[in-house]
Protein backbone atom coordinates (compact mmCIF):
# COMPACT_ATOMS: atom_id res chain seq x y z
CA UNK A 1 25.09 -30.60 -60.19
CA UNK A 2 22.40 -32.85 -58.92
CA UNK A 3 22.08 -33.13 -55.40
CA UNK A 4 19.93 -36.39 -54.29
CA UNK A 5 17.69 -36.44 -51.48
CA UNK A 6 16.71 -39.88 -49.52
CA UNK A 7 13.64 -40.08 -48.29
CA UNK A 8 14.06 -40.57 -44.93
CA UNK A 9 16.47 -37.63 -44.54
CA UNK A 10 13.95 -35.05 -45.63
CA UNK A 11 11.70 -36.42 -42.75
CA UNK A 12 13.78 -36.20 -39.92
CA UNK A 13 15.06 -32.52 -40.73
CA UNK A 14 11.29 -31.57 -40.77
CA UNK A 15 10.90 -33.00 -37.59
CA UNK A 16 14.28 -31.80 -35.98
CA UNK A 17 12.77 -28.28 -37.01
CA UNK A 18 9.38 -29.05 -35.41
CA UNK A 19 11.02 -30.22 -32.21
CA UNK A 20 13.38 -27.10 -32.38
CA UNK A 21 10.26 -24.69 -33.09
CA UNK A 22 8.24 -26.21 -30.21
CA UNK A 23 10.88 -25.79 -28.03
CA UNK A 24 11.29 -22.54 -28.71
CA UNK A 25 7.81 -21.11 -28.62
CA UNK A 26 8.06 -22.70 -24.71
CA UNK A 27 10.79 -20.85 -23.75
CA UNK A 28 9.40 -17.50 -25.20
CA UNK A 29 6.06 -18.20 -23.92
CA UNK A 30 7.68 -19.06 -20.32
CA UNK A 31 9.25 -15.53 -20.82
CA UNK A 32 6.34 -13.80 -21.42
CA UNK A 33 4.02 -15.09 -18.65
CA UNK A 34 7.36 -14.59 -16.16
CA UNK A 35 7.24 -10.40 -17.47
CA UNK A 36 3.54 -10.30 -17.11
CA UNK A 37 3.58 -12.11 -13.41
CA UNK A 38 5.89 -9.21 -12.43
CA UNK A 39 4.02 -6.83 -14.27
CA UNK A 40 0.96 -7.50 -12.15
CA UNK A 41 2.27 -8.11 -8.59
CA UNK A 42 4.00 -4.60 -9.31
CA UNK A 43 0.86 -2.89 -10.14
CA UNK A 44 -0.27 -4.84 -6.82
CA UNK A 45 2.62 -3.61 -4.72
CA UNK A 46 1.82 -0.20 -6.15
CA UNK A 47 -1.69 0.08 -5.02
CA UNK A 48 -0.60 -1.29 -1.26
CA UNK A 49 2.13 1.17 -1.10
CA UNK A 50 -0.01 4.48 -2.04
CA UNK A 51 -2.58 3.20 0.84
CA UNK A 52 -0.16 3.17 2.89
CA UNK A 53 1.14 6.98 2.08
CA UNK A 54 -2.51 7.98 2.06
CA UNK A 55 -3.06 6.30 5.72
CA UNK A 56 -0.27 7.92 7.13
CA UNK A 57 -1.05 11.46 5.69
CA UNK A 58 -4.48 11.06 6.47
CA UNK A 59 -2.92 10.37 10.17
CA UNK A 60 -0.71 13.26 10.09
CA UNK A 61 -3.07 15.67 9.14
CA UNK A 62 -5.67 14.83 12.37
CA UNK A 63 -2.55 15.09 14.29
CA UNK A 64 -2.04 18.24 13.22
CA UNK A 65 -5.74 19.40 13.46
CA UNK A 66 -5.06 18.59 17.37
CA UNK A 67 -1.97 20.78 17.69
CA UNK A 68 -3.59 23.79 15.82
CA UNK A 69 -6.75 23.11 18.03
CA UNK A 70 -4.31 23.46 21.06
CA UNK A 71 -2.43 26.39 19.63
CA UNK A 72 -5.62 28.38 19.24
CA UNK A 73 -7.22 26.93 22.94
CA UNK A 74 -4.13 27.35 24.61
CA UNK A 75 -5.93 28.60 27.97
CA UNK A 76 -8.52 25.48 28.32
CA UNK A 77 -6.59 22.98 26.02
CA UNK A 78 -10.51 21.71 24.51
CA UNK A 79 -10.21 20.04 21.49
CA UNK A 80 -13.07 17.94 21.87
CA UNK A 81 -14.72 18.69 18.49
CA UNK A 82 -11.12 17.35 16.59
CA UNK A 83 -13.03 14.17 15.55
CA UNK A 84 -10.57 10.78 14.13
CA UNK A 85 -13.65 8.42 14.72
CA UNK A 86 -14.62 8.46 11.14
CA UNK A 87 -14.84 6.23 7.98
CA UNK A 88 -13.87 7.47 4.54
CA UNK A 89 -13.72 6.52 0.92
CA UNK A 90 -11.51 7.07 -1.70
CA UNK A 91 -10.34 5.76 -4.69
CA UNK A 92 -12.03 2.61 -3.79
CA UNK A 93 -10.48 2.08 -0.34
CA UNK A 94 -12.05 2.32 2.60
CA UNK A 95 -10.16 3.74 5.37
CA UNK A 96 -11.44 3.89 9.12
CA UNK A 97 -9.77 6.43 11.64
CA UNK A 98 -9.76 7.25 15.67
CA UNK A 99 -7.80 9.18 17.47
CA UNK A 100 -7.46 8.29 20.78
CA UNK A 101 -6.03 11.52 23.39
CA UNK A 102 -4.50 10.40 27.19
CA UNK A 103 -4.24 13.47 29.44
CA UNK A 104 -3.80 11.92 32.27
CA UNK A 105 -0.55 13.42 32.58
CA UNK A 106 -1.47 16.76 31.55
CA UNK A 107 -1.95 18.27 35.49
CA UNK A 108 1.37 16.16 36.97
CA UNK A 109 4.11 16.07 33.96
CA UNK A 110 2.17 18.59 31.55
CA UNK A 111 2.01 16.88 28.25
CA UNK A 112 -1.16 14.96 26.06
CA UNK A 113 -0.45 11.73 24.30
CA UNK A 114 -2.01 11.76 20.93
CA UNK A 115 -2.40 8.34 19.30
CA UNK A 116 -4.11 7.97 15.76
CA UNK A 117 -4.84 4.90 13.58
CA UNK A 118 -5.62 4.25 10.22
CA UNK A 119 -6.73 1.18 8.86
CA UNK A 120 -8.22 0.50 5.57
CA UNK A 121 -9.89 -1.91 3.76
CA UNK A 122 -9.93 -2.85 0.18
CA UNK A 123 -11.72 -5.73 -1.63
CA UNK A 124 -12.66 -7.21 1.35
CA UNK A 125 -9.32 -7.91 2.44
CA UNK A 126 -7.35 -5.55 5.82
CA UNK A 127 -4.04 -4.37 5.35
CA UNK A 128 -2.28 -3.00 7.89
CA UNK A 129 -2.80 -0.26 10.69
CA UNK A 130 -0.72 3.10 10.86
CA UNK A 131 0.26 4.27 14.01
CA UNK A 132 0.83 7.73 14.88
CA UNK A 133 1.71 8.98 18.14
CA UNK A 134 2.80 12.45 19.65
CA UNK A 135 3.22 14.59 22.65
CA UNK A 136 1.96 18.01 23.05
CA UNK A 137 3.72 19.89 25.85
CA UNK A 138 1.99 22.64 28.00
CA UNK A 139 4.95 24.96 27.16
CA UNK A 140 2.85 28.53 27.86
């Protein structure tokens, strides 16, 4: 059996399947660019996140070079050379520190405030600060 074409059929399914392949490729491309946007604000996200872990162990860990400073000059309580005034790189990141002591109620109540921040800085841009605070008790 012969089957016979007219012209202007043929046309108009070759341009249904254009219109149909164009449309397509759109909605895959749209696809694509909408997985690699979340791809990189993830990777983003992850980098902020890990500074902010690193700030507050960096934080911690003057906090607790004051306490064993206290444990070990429990008579005089001088822990003048613990130093949190410094600035320090890694992995690209710059991250600034001070510790900040108030003893002003040391002789009447018998406890030090310790206060440390951490800030850091990356490409240019600040992020935010991570507060630490604690209480050391004259308990000997």
């Amino acid at each position: 059996m012969i089957k016979i074409i007219k012209k202007g059929e043929n046309k108009r399914e070759k341009g249904q399947a254009l219109i149909e392949s164009i449309v397509a490729m759109g909605i895959i491309v749209t696809g694509v660019l909408g997985a690699f946007s979340f791809f990189s604000s993830s990777i983003s996200l992850n980098r902020l996140v890990t500074n902010q872990y690193v700030a507050t162990y960096k934080a911690a860990s003057i906090i607790e070079l004051y306490k064993h400073c206290i444990d070990v000059n429990r008579l005089n309580h001088d822990c003048s050379n613990v130093r949190g005034d410094e600035q320090e790189m890694m992995n690209g990141t710059n991250f600034i520190k001070s510790l900040i002591v108030d003893d002003t109620n040391f002789k009447s109540k018998g406890y030090k405030i310790v206060k440390v921040n951490v800030k850091w800085q990356e490409k240019g841009v600040w992020y935010e600060n991570v507060n630490l605070e604690d209480r050391f008790y004259k308990w000997r």
